[in-house]
Protein backbone atom coordinates (compact mmCIF):
# COMPACT_ATOMS: atom_id res chain seq x y z
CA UNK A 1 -28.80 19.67 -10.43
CA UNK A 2 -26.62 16.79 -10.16
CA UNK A 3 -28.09 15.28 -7.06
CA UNK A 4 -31.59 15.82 -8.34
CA UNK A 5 -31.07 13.98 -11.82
CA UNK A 6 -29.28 10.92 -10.02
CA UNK A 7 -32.37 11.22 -7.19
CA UNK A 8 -35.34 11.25 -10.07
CA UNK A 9 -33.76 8.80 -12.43
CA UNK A 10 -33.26 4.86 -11.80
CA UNK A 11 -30.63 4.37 -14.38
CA UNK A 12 -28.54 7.32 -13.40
CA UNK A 13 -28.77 5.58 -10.04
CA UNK A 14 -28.09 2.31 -10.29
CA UNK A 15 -24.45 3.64 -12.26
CA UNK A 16 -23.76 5.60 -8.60
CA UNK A 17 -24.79 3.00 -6.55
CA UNK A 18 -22.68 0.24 -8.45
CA UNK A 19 -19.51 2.40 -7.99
CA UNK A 20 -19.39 3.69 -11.31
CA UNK A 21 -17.71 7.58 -11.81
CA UNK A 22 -20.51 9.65 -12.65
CA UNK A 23 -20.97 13.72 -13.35
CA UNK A 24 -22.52 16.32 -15.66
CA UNK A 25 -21.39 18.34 -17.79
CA UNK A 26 -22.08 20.33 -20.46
CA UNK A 27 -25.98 18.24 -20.42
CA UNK A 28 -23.98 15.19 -21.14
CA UNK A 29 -23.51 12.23 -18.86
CA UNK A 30 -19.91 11.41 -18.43
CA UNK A 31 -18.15 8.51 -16.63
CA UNK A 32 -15.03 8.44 -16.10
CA UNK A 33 -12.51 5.44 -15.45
CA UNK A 34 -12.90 2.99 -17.47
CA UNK A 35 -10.02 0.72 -18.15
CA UNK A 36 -9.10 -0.09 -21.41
CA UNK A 37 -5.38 -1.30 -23.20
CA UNK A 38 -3.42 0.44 -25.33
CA UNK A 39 -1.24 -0.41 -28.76
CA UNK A 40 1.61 -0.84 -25.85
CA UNK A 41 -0.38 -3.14 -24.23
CA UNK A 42 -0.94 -1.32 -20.82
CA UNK A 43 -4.03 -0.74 -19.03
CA UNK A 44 -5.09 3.02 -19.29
CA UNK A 45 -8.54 4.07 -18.02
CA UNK A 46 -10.87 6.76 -20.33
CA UNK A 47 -14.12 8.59 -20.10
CA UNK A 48 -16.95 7.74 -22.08
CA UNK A 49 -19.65 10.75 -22.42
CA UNK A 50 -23.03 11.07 -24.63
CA UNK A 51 -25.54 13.86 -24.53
CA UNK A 52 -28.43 13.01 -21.91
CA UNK A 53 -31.81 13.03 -23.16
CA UNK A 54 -34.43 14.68 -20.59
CA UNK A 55 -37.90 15.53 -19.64
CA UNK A 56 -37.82 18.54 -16.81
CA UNK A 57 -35.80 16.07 -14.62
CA UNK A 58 -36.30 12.72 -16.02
CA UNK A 59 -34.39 10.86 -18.42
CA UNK A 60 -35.92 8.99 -21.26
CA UNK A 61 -34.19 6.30 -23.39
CA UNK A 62 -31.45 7.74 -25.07
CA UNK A 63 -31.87 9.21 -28.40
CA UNK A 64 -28.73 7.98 -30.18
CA UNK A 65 -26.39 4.71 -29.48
CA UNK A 66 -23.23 6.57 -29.97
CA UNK A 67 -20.69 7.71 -27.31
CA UNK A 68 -17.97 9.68 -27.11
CA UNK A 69 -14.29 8.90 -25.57
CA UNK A 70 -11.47 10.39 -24.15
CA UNK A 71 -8.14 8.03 -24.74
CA UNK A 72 -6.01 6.60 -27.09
CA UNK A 73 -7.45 3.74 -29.22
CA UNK A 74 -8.47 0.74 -27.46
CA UNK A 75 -6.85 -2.41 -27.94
CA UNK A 76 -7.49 -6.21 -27.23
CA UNK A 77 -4.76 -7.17 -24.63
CA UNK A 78 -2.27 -8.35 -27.65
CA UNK A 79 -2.22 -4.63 -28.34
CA UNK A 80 -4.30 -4.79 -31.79
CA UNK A 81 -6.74 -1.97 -32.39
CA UNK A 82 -10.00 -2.85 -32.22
CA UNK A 83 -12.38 -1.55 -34.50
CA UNK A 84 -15.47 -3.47 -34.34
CA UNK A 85 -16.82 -0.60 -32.32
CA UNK A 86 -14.97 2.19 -33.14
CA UNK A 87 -16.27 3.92 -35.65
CA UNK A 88 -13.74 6.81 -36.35
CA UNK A 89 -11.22 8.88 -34.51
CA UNK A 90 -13.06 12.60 -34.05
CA UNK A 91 -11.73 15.93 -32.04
CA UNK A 92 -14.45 16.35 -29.72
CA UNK A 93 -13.89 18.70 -26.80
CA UNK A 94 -16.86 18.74 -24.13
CA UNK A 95 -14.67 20.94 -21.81
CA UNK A 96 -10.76 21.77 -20.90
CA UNK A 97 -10.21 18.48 -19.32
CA UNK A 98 -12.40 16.33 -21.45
CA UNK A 99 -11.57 15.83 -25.11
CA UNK A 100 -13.05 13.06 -27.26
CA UNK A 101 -10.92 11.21 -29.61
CA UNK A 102 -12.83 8.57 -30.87
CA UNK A 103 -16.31 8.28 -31.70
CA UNK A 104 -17.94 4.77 -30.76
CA UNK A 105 -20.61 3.05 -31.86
CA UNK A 106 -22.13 -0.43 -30.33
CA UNK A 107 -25.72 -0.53 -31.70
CA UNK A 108 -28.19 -3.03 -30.00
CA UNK A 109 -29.97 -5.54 -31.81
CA UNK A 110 -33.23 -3.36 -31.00
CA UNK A 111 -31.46 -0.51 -32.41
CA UNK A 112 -32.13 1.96 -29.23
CA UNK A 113 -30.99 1.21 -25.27
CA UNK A 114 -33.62 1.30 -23.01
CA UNK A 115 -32.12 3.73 -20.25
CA UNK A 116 -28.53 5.43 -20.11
CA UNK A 117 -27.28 2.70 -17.27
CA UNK A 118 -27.70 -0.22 -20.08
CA UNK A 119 -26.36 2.20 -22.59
CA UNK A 120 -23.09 2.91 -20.40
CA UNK A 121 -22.75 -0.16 -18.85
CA UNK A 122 -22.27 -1.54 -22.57
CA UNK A 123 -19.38 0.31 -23.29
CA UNK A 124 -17.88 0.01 -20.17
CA UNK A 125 -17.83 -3.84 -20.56
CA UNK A 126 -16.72 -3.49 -24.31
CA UNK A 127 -13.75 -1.06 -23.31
CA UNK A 128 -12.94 -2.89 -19.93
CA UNK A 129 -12.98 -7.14 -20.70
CA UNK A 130 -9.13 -6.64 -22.38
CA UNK A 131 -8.05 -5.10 -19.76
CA UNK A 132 -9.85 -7.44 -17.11
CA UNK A 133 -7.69 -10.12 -18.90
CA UNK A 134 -4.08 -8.74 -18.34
CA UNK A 135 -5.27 -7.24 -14.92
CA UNK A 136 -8.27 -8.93 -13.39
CA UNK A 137 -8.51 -6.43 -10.85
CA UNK A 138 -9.09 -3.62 -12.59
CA UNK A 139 -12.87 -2.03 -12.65
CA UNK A 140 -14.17 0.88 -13.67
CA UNK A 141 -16.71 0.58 -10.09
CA UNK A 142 -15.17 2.24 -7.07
CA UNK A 143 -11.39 1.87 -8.14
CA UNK A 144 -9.00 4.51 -7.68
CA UNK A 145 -7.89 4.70 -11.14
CA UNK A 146 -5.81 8.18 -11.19
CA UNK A 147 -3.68 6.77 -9.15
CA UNK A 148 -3.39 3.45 -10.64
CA UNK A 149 -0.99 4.13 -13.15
CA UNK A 150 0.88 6.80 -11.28
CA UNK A 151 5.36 5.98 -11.02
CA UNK A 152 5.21 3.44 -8.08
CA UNK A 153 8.34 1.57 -5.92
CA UNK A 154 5.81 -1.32 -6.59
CA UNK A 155 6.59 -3.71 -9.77
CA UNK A 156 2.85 -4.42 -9.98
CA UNK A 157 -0.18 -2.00 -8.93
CA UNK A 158 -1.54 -2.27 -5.06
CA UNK A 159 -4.91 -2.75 -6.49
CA UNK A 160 -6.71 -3.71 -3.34
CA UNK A 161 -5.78 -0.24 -2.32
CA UNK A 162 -6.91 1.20 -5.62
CA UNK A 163 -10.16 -0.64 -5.55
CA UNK A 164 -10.85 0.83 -1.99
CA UNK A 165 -10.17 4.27 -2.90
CA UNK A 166 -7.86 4.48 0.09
CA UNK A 167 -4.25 5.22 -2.29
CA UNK A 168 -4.13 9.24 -1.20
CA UNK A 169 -4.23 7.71 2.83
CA UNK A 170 -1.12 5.30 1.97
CA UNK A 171 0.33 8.09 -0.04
CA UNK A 172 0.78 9.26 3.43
CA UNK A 173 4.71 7.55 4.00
CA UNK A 174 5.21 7.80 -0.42
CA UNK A 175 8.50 10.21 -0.01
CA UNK A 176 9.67 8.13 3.41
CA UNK A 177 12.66 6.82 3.74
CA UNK A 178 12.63 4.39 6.36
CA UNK A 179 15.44 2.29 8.82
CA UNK A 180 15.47 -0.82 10.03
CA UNK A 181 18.29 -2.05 12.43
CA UNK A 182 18.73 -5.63 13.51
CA UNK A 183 16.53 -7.94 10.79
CA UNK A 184 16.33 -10.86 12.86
CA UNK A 185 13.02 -12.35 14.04
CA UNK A 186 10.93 -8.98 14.83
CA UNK A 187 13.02 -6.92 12.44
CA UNK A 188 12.39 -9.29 9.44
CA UNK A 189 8.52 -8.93 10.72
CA UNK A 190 8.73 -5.26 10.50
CA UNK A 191 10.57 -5.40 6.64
CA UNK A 192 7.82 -7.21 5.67
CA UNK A 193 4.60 -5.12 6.97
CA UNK A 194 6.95 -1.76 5.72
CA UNK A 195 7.48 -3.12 2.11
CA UNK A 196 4.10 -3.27 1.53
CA UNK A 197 3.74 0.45 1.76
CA UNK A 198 4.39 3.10 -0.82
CA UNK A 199 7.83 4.35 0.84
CA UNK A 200 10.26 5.51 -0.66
CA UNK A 201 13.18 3.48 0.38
CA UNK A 202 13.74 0.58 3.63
CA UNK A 203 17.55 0.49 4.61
CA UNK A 204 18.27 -2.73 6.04
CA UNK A 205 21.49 -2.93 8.30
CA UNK A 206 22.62 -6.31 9.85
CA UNK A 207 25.84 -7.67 9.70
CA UNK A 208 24.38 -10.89 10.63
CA UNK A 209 24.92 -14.34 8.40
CA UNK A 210 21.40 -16.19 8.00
CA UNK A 211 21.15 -19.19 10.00
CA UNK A 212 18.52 -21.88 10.85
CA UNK A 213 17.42 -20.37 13.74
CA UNK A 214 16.52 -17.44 12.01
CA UNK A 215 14.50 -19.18 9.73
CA UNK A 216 12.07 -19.87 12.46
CA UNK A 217 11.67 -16.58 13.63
CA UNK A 218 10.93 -14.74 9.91
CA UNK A 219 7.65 -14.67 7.59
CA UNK A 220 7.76 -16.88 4.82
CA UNK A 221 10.14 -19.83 4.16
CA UNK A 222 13.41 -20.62 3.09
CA UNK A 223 14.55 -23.39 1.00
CA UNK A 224 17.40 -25.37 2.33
CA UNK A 225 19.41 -24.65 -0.63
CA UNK A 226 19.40 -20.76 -0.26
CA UNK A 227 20.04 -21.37 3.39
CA UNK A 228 23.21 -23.56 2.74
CA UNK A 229 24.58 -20.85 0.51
CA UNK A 230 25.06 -18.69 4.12
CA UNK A 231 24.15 -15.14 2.71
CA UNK A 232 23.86 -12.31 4.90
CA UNK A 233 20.27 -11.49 6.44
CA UNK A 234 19.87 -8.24 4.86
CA UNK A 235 21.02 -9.88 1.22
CA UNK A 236 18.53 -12.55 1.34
CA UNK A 237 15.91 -10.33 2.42
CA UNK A 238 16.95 -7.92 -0.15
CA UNK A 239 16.18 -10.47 -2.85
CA UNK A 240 13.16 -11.67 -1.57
CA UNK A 241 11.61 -8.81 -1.43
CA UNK A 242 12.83 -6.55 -4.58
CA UNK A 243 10.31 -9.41 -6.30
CA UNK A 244 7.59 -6.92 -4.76
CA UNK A 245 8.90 -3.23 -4.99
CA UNK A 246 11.76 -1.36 -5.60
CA UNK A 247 14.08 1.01 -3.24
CA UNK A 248 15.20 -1.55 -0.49
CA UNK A 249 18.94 -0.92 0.00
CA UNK A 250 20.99 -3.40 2.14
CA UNK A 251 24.01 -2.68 4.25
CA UNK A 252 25.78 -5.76 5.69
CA UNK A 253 27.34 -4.53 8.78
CA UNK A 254 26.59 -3.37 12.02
CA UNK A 255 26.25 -0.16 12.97
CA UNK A 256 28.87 1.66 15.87
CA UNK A 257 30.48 5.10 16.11
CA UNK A 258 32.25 5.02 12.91
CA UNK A 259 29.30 4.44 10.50
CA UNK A 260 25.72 5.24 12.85
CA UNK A 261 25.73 9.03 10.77
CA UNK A 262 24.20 6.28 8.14
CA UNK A 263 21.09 6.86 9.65
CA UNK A 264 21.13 10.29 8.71
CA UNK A 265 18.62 11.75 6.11
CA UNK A 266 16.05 8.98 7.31
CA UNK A 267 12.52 10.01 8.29
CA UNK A 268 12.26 7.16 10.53
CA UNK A 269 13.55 4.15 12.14
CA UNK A 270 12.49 1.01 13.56
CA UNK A 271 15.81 -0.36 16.15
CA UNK A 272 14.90 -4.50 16.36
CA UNK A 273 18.10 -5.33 18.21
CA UNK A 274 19.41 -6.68 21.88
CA UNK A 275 23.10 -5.53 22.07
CA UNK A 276 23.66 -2.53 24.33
CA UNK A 277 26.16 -0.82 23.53
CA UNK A 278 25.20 -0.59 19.94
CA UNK A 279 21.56 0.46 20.71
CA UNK A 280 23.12 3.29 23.13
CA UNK A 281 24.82 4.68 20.47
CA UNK A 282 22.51 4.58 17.49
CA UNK A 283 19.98 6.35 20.22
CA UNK A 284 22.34 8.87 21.37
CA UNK A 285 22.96 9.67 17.59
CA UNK A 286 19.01 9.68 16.56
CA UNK A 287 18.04 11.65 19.44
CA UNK A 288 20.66 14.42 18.68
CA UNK A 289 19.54 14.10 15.25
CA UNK A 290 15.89 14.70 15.55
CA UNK A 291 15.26 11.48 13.72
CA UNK A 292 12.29 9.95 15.09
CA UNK A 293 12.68 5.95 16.16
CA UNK A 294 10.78 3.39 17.76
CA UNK A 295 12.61 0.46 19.56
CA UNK A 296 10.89 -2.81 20.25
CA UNK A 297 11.66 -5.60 22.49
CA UNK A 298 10.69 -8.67 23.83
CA UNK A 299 11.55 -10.25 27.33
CA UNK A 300 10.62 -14.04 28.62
CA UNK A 301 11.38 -16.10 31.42
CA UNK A 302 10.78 -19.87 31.63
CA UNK A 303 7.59 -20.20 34.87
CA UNK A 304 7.41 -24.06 35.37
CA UNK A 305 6.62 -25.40 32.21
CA UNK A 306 5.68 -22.44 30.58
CA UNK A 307 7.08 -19.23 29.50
CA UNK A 308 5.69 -15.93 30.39
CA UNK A 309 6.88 -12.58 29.07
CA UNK A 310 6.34 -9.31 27.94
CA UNK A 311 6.62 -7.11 24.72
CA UNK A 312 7.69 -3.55 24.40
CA UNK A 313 7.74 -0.98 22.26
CA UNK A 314 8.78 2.87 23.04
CA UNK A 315 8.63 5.89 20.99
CA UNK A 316 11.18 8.26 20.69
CA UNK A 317 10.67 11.43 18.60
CA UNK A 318 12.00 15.28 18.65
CA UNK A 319 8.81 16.56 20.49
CA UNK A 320 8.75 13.56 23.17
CA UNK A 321 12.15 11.83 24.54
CA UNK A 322 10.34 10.76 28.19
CA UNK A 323 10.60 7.04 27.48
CA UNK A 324 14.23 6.75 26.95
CA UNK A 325 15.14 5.42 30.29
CA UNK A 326 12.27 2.58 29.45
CA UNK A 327 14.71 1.18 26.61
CA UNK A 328 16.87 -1.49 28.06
CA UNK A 329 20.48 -0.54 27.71
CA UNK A 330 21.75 -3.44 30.08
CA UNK A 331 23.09 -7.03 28.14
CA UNK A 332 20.16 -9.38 28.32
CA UNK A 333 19.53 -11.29 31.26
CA UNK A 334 20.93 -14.70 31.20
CA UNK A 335 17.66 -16.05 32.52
CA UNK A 336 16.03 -14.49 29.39
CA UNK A 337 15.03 -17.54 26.90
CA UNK A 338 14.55 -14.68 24.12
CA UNK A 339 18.29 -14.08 24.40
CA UNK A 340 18.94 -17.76 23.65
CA UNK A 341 16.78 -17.84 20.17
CA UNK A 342 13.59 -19.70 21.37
CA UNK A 343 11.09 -19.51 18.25
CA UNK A 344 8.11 -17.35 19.62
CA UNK A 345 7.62 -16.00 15.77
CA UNK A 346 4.12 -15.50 16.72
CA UNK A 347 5.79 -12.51 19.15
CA UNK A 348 8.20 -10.86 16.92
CA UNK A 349 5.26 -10.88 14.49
CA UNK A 350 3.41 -9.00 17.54
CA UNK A 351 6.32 -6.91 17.95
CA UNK A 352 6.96 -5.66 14.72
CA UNK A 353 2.89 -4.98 14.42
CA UNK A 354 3.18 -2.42 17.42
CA UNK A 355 5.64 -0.57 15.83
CA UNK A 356 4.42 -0.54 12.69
CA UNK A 357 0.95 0.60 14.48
CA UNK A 358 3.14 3.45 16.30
CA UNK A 359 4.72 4.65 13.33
CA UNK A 360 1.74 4.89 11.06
CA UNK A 361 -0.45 6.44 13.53
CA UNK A 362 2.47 9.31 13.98
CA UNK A 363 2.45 10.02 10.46
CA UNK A 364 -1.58 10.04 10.54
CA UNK A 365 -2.57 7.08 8.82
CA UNK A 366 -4.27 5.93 11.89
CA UNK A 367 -6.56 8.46 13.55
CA UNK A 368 -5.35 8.77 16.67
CA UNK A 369 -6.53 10.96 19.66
CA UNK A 370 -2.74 11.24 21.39
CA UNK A 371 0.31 9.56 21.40
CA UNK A 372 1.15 6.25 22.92
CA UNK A 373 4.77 6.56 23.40
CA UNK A 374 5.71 3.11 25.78
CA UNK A 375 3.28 0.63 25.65
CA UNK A 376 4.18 -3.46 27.07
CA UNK A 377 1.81 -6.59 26.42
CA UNK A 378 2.27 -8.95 28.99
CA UNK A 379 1.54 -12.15 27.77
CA UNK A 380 0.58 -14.24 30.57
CA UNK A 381 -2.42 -11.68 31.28
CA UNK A 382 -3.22 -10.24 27.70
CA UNK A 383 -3.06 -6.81 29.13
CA UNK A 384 -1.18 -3.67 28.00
CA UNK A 385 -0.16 -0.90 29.74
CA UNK A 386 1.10 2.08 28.33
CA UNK A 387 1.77 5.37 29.03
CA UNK A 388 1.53 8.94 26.91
């Protein structure tokens, strides 16, 4: 019946077609997700529903003005009520799940809407414009709204991801807690891409003071001020990026023998470091763990006046530990102009993007047909080769 009414009637339409959340119930029209602001001053999102008017299939112009809502009282975003279209507060239940609370009432200067998609579209605009002006985002038209509200490591809603209906795909990594070792140039890269996801919690460990050349090799900028105060990487990344979410824990020291069982309890880990000795232990430890880990490198050599190279990443998990005589163990080669902090940002931005690919494909936010678990761009040809 649904599908019929929205196929025989233009105005039932044109609210599907512009993204709008429509169903049926009960012979009333009901659309769900419509932002509006509380006394508190927060943006909540309501149903509006009114009884459809019908011939066999077809919808003629509605009968009455009135509609009813589901939601606290709406407020102008300074948290006043506003009454100038609420006409009382009434205990209306159309089902379980929908309950009207208020009874509204925006009459037209004709005194009767033409067709239900004027009638709605009214409301929606009378309900939504405070909220559009603490939250410009928000829309009651193809936004995820259910999960707009929902407790968040973010200080401020992801609302592109909201908008796209896409928040149960990144809800994917939400209970993740997630390593990063060595936040130099690639590492730093990796932070960055990670915090922008809904997990749980990014452990940053680098005992590493921030220095100029390291400025060169991260996203973003520093001001010469916060770089003269000498704070550790993982502290100035730390308050950089706790502007954006919560959950990002800093440890400034390097890991060894006495303090790799840190790792523990993680669900995964990205290793963004050169020194051997450390990386054989923190892989010896992850791999007896079960604790899956991808470890990314880049090598380059000086050819002429020109530097060629490659860039690596290899997948380790519990299932698959085949590529663990591809990660380089040895201390880098002395011909290697990575290993003497050349600023190829542009590369430990490629870098951290492979792993970052790697991981979310394992944890299926990527579709992915099998597993790529060593894969190298070589730069001077633009080719990768990998292997499964």
């Amino acid at each position: 019946m649904s599908t019929q009414l929205i196929d025989h009637n233009q105005d039932l339409k044109r609210l599907v077609d512009e993204g709008y959340n429509v169903s049926f119930v009960k012979d009333n029209l009901v659309v769900k997700g419509i932002p509006y602001v509380n006394k508190d001053k927060k943006v909540l999102f309501g149903t509006i529903f009114c009884p459809l008017t019908l011939s066999g299939l077809n919808t003629v112009a509605p009968q009455d003005h009135t509609v009813r809502f589901a939601g606290e009282h709406p407020c102008d975003q300074f948290g006043n009520e506003d009454k100038s279209y609420v006409n009382s507060q009434s205990h209306y239940p159309l089902n379980q799940d929908i309950v009207g609370n208020y009874y509204f009432s925006a009459k037209p200067p004709s005194g009767q809407y033409p067709d239900f998609y004027t009638k709605i579209l009214k409301y929606a605009n009378l309900l939504s414009a405070p909220a559009k002006s603490i939250d410009s985002s928000v829309t009651a038209q193809n936004f995820d709204f259910e999960d707009y509200n929902n407790e968040s490591v973010f200080l401020y809603p992801d609302t592109n991801t909201a908008r796209a209906g896409l928040s149960h795909i990144a809800n994917k990594f939400k209970e993740q807690k997630i390593a990063i070792v060595g936040l130099g140039g690639t590492g730093s890269f990796i932070l960055d891409f990670v915090s922008k996801t809904p997990v749980k919690q990014i452990s940053l460990f680098d005992g590493d003071t921030l220095f100029n050349h390291n400025v060169f090799r991260m996203p973003g900028a520093v001001a010469i001020d916060e770089l003269q105060q000498k704070p550790s990487k993982v502290a100035f990344l730390k308050s950089k990026y706790d502007q954006l979410r919560n959950g990002i824990i800093a440890h400034e020291e390097y890991l060894d023998e006495s303090n790799v069982h840190m790792l523990g309890e993680h669900d995964f880990v990205f290793l963004a470091l050169d020194l051997a000795e450390p990386k054989r232990i923190i892989t010896e430890y992850l791999t007896k763990t079960n604790i899956p880990f991808v470890d990314l490198g880049i090598g380059l050599t000086v050819v002429g006046d020109s530097i060629r190279g490659t860039v690596r990443k290899t997948l380790i998990t519990p299932d698959n530990s085949s590529s663990l005589n591809k990660i380089a163990m040895g201390q880098a080669a002395d011909d290697d102009v990575y290993a003497q902090n050349i600023q190829i940002s542009e590369l430990n931005a490629l870098n951290a993007v492979m792993g970052i690919v790697t991981w979310k494909k394992m944890f299926g936010f990527y579709l992915s047909d099998e597993t790529i678990y060593h894969s190298t761009f070589i730069l001077d040809e633009e080719a990768v080769s990998h292997a499964t």
